[in-house]
Protein backbone atom coordinates (compact mmCIF):
# COMPACT_ATOMS: atom_id res chain seq x y z
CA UNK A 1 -36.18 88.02 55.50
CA UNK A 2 -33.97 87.93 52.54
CA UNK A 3 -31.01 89.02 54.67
CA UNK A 4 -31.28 86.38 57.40
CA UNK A 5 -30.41 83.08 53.97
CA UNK A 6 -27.29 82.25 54.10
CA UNK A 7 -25.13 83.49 50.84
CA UNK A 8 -24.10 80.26 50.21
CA UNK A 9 -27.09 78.99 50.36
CA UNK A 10 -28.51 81.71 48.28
CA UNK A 11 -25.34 80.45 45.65
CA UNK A 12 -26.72 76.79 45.88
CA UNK A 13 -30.28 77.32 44.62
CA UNK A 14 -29.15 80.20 41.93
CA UNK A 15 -26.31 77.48 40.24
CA UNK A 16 -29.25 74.57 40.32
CA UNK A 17 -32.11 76.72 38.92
CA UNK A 18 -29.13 77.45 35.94
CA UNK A 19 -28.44 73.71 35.90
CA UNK A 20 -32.23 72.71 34.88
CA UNK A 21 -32.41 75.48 32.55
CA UNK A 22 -29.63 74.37 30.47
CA UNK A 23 -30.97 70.77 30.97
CA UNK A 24 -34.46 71.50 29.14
CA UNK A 25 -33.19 73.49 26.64
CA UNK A 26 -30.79 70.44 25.72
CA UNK A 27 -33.51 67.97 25.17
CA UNK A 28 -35.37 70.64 23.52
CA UNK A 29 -32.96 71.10 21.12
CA UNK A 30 -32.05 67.34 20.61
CA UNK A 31 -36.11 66.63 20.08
CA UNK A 32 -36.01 69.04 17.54
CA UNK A 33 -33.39 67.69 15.38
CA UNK A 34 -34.35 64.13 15.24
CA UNK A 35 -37.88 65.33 14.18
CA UNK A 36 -36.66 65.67 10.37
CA UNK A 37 -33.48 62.69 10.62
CA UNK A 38 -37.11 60.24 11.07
CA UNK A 39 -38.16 61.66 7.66
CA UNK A 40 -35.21 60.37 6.00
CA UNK A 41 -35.53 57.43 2.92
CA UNK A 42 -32.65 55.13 2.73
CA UNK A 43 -31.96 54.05 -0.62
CA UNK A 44 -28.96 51.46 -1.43
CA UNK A 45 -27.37 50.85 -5.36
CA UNK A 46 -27.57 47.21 -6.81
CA UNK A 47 -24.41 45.60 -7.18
CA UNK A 48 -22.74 45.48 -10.48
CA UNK A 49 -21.62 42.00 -11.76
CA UNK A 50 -20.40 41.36 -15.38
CA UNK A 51 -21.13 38.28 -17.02
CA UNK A 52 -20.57 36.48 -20.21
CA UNK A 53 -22.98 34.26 -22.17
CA UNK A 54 -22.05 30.55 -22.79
CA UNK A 55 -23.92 28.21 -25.27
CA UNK A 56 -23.92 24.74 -24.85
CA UNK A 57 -22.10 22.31 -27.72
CA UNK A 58 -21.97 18.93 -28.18
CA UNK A 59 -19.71 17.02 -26.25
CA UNK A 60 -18.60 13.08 -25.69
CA UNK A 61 -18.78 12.05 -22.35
CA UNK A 62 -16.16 9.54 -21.60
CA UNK A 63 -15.17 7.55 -18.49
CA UNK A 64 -11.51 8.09 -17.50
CA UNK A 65 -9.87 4.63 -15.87
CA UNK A 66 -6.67 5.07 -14.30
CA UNK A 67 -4.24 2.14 -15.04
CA UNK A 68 -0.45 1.57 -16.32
CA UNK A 69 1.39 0.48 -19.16
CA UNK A 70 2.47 -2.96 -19.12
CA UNK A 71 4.96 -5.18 -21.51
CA UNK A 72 2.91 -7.42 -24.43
CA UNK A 73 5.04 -10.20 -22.81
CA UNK A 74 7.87 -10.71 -20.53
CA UNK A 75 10.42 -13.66 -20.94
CA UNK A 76 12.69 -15.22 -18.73
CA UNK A 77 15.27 -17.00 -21.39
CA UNK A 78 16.35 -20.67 -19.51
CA UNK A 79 18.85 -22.95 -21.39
CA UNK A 80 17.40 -26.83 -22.14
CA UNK A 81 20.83 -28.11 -21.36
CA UNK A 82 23.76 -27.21 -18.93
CA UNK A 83 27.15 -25.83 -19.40
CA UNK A 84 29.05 -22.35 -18.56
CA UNK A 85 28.33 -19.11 -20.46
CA UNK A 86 30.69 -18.05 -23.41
CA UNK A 87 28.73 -14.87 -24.66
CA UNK A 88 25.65 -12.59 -23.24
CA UNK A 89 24.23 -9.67 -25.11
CA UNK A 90 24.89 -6.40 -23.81
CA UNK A 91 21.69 -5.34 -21.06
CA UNK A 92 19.80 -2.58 -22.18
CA UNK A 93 19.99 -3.78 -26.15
CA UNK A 94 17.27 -4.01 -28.19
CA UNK A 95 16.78 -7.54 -30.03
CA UNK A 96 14.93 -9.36 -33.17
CA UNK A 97 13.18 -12.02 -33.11
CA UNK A 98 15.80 -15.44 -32.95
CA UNK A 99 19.18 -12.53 -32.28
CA UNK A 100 21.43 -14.89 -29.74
CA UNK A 101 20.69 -13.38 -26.27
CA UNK A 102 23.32 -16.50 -24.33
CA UNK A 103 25.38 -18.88 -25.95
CA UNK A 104 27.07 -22.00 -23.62
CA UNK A 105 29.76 -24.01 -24.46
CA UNK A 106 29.03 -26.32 -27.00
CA UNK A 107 31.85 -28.78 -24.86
CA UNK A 108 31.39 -32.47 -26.34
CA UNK A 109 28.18 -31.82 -28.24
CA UNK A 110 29.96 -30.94 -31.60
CA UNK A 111 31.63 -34.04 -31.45
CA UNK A 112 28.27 -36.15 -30.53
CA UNK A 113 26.73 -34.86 -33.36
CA UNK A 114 29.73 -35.52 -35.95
CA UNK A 115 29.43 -38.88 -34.62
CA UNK A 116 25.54 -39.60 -35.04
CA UNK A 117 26.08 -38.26 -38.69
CA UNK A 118 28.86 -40.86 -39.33
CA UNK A 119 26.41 -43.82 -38.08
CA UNK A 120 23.64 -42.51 -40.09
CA UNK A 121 25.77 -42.59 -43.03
CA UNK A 122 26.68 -46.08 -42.47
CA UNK A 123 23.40 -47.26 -41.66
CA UNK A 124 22.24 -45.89 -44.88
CA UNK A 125 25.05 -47.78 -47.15
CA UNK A 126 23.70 -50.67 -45.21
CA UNK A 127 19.91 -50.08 -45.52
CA UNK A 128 20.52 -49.71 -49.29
CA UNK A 129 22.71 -52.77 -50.05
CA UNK A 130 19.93 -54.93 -48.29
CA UNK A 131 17.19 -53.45 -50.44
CA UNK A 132 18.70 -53.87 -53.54
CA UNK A 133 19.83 -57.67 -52.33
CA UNK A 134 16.36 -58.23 -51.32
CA UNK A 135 14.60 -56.46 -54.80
CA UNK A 136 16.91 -59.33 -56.49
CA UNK A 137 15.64 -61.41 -54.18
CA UNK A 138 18.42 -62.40 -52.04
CA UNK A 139 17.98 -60.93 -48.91
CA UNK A 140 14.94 -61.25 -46.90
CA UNK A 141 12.17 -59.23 -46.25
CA UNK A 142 12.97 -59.33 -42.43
CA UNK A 143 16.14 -58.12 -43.16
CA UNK A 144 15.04 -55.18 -45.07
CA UNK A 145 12.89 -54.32 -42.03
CA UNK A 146 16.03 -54.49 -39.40
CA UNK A 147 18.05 -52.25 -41.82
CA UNK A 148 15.50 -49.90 -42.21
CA UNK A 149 15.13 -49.66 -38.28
CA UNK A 150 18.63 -49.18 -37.57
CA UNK A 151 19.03 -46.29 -40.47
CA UNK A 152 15.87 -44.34 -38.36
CA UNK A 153 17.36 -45.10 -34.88
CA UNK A 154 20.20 -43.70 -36.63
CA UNK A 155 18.61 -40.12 -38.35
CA UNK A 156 16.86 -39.85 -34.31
CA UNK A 157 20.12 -39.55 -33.02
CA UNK A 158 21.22 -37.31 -35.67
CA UNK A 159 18.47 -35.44 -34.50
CA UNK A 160 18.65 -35.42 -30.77
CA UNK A 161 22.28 -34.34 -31.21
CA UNK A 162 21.82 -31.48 -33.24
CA UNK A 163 18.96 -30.19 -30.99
CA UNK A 164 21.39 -30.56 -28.13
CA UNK A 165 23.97 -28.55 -29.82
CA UNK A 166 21.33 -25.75 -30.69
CA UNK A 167 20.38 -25.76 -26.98
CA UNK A 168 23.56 -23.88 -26.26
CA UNK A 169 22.50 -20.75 -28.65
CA UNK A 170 19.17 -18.71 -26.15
CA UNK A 171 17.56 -16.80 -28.93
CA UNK A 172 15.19 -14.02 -28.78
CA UNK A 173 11.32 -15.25 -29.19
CA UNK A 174 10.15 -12.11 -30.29
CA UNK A 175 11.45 -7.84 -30.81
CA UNK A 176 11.84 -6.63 -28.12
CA UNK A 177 14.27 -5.14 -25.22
CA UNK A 178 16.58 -6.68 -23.05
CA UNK A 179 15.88 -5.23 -19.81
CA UNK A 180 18.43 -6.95 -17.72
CA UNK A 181 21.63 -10.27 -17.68
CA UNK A 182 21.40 -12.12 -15.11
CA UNK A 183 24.91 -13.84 -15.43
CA UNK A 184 28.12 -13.17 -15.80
CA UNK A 185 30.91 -15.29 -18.60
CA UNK A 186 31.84 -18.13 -17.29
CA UNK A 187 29.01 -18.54 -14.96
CA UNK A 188 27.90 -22.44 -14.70
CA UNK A 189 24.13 -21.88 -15.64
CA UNK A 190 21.71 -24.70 -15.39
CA UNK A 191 17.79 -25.15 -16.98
CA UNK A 192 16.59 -24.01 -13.29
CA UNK A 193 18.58 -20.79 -13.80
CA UNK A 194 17.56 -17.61 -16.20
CA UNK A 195 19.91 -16.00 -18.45
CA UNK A 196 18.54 -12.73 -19.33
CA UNK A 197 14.80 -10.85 -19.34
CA UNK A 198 13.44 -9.87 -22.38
CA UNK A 199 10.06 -7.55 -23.02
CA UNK A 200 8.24 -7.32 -25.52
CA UNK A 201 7.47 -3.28 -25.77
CA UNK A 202 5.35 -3.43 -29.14
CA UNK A 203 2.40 -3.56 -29.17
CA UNK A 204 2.19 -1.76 -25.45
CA UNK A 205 -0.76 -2.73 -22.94
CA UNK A 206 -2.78 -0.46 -21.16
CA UNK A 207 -4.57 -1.97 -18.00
CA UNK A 208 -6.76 -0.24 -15.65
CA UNK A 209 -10.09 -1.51 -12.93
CA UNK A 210 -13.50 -0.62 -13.67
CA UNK A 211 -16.76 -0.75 -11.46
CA UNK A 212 -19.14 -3.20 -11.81
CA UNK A 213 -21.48 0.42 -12.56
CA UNK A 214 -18.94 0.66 -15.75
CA UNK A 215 -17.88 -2.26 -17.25
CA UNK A 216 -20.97 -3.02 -19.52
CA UNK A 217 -20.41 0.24 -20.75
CA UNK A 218 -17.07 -1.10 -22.52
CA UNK A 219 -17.16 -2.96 -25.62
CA UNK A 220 -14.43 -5.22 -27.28
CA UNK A 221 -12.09 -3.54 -30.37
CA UNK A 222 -13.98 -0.35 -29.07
CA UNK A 223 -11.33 3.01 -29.83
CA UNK A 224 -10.19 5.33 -27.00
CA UNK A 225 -7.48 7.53 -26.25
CA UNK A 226 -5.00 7.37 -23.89
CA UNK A 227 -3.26 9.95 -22.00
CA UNK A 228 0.09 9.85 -20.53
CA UNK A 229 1.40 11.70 -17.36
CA UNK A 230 3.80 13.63 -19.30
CA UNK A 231 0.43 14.80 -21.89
CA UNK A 232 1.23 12.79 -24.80
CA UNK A 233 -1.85 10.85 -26.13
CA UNK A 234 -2.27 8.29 -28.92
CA UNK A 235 -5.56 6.05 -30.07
CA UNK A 236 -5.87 2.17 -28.84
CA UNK A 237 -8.77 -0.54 -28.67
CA UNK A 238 -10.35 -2.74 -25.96
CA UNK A 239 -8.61 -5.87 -26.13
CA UNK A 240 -9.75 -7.40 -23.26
CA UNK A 241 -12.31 -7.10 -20.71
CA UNK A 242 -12.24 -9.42 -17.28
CA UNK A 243 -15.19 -11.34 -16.86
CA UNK A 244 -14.32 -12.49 -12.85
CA UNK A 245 -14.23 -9.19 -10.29
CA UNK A 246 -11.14 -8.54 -8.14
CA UNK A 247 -12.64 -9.99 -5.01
CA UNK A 248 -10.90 -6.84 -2.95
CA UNK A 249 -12.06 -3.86 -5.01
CA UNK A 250 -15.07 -5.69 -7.01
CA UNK A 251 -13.81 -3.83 -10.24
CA UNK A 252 -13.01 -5.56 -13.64
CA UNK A 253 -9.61 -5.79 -15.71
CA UNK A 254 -9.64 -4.46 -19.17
CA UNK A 255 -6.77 -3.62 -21.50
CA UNK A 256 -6.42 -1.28 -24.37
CA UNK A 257 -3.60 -2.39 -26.94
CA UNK A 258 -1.26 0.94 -28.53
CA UNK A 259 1.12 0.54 -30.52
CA UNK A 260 4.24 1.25 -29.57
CA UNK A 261 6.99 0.56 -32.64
CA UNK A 262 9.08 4.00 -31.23
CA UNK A 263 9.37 2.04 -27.76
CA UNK A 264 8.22 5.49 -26.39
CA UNK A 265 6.51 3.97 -24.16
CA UNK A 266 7.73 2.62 -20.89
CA UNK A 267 6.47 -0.44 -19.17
CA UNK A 268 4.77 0.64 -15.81
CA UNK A 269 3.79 4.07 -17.13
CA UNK A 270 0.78 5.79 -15.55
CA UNK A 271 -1.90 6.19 -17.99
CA UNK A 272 -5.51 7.12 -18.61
CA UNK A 273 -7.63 5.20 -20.75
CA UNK A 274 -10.59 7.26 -21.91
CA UNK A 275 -13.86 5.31 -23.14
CA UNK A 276 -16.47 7.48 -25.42
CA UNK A 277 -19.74 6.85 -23.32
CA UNK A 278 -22.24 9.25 -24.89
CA UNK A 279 -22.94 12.32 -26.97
CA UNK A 280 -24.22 14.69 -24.60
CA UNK A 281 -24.98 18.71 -24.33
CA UNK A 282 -22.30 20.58 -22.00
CA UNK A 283 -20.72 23.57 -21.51
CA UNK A 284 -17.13 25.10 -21.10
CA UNK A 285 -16.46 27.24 -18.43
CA UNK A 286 -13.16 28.32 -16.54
CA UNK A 287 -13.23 26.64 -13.22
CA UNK A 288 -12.70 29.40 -10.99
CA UNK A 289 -16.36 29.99 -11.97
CA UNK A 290 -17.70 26.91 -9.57
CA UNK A 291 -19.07 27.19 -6.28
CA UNK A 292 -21.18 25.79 -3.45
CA UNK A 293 -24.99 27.02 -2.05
CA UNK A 294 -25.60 25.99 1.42
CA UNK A 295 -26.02 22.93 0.85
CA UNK A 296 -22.60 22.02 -0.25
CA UNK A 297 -23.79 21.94 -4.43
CA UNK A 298 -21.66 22.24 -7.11
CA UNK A 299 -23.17 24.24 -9.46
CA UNK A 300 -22.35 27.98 -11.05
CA UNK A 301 -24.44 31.45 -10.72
CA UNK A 302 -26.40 32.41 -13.71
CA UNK A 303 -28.91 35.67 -14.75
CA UNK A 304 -32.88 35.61 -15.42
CA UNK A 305 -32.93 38.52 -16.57
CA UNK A 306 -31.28 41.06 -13.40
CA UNK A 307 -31.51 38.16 -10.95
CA UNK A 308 -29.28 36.06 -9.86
CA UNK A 309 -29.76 32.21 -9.64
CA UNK A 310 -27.77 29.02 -8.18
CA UNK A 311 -28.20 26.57 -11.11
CA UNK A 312 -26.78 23.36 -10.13
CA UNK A 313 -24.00 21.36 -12.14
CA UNK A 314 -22.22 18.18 -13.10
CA UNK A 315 -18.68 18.26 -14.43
CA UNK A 316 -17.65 15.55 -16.81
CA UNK A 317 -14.13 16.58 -17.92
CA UNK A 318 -11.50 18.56 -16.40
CA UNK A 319 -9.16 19.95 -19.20
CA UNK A 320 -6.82 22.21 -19.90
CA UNK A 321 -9.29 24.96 -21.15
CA UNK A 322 -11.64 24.92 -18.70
CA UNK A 323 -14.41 22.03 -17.13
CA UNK A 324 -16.69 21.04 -19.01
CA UNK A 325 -20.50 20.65 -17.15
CA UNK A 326 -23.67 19.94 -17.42
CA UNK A 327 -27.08 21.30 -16.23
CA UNK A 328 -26.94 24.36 -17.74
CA UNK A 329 -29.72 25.28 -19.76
CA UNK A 330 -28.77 25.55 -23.01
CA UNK A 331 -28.17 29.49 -23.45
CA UNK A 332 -26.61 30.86 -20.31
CA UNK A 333 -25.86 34.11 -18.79
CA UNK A 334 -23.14 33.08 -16.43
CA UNK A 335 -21.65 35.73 -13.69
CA UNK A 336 -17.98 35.67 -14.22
CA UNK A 337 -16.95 38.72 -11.86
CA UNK A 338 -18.73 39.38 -8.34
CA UNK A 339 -20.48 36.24 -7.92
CA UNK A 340 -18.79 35.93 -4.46
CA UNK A 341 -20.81 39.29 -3.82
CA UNK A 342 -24.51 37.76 -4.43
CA UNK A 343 -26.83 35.37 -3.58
CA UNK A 344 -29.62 33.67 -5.26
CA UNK A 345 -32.31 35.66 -5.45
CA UNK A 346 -30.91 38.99 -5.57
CA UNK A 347 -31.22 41.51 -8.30
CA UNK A 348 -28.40 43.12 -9.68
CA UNK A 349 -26.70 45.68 -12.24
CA UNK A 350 -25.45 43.82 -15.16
CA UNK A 351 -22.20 44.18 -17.49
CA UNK A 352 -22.64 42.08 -20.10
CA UNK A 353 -18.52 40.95 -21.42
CA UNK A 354 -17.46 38.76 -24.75
């Protein structure tokens, strides 16, 4: 029976009998092996962080106004009279108080006045022969009274001419700087037309806009400090504080006076004025230590113990140590390396650092 199968036939069912054997031993095997790999306990490590503990101090909150330095005054010297320009001081010079900025020429006025004295002089011989005719009682009271008319319409003229020959001499009103000369010697200059600009550097005024939130919070002749762009600082008071709103922004003018004697400081210099609001408890922490939850807060991530938690924050000062915040409570265990690494929530392995 055997003979009359084929051999290949015969080759067939011997290679697929070999084929299922090897099959079930396979899954045999594999069964076996993942019997003990379901026994397995998978235990992870905590994540070290280090952290440092910060203590909260006492700290004045103040509000920072941004504003510029402006000039006390600023003075545009015009002549009374006109004539053409004999001497200018040089630009860039600083000046006292009545130095000659511009001086015309005098022209006739010398002569006007030598003139004005000469008729007061002889309307003063004449006033004073008249009274002493009239004391012996010669002369007239009336004619006492039209001497002593002319000898005043006299002195007035004195008077007017001197003050026109003064008019040719621009002086300085106050110290200051002569920031620029508008003319040129020999220029014909008119009372329409300026001669120089003068500014008056000391004392130096601060300005800046506050809110409507703000302003009440600023008092008159209150002290704050002022801080420069290039980091100098210096102490001035609230001189002034607007009591109408910019209709545009709806913040209010104030002005903090300095004093400026150096003439350090340069008109239209930025500036912040900083105004002591409060005593309040904060803490100092480098910046890179902020960060955000999921909601987009600002806050830092502190310890309870192993555990790590997103406490919220407020930053009232940015400086050149570090920010100082608030809404910390007042001993905290701040993570200051791996906090990138955690969540809130989540315990931890702890380094504590000074």
């Amino acid at each position: 029976m055997l003979k009359k199968i084929p051999v290949n036939y015969l080759s067939a069912i011997i290679i697929f009998v070999l084929v299922i054997a090897w099959i079930f031993s396979g899954s045999l095997n594999s069964n076996d092996q993942s019997m003990p790999a379901a026994t397995e306990i998978i235990i992870e490590d905590l994540i070290s962080v280090r952290a440092k503990n910060f203590e909260a101090q006492n700290k004045t909150y103040f509000l920072t106004v941004r504003g510029r330095a402006e000039a006390d005054k600023v003075v545009q010297l015009r002549p009374k009279t006109s004539s053409t320009i004999v001497f200018t001081i040089e630009k860039g010079s600083f000046v006292k108080k009545d130095d000659i900025i511009c001086e015309l020429d005098p022209e006739n006025r010398i002569a006007a006045l030598d003139e004005a004295n000469a008729s007061k002089n002889k309307a003063q011989l004449q006033f004073d022969a008249i009274k002493t005719l009239s004391d012996e009682g010669y002369r007239s009271d009336n004619a006492v009274a039209t001497a002593e008319a002319a000898l005043k319409a006299s002195i007035a003229r004195v008077e007017m001419a001197s003050n026109e020959l003064n008019n040719v001499k621009m002086r300085s009103p106050f110290d200051g700087f002569v920031e620029d000369v508008f003319l040129e010697l020999g220029d014909l200059i008119t009372p329409t037309t300026p001669c120089a600009k003068i500014i008056k550097l000391n004392p130096m005024i601060i300005t800046g806009e506050v809110t409507e939130k703000n302003v009440d919070k600023i008092n008159l002749d209150q002290e704050v400090n002022i801080n420069f762009i290039d980091k100098s600082s210096m102490t001035g008071k609230i001189s002034f504080i607007s009591k109408s709103a910019n209709p545009s922004t709806r913040t209010y003018k104030i002005e903090s006076t300095v004093d400026n004697k150096s003439g350090v400081i340069r008109e239209g210099l930025s500036a912040d004025i900083l105004v002591p609001i409060s005593q309040v408890k904060a803490h100092l922490i480098p910046s890179y230590l902020i960060s955000l939850n999921d909601d987009g807060d600002l806050g830092v991530k502190i310890l309870n113990e192993q555990t790590v938690l997103f406490n919220d924050i407020q930053i009232i000062e940015d400086t050149v140590e570090g920010l100082w915040v608030t809404g910390l409570p007042k001993d905290s265990t701040i993570i200051t390396v791996g906090q990138e690494y955690v969540v809130s929530g989540q315990s931890v392995e702890v380094e504590l650092v000074n």
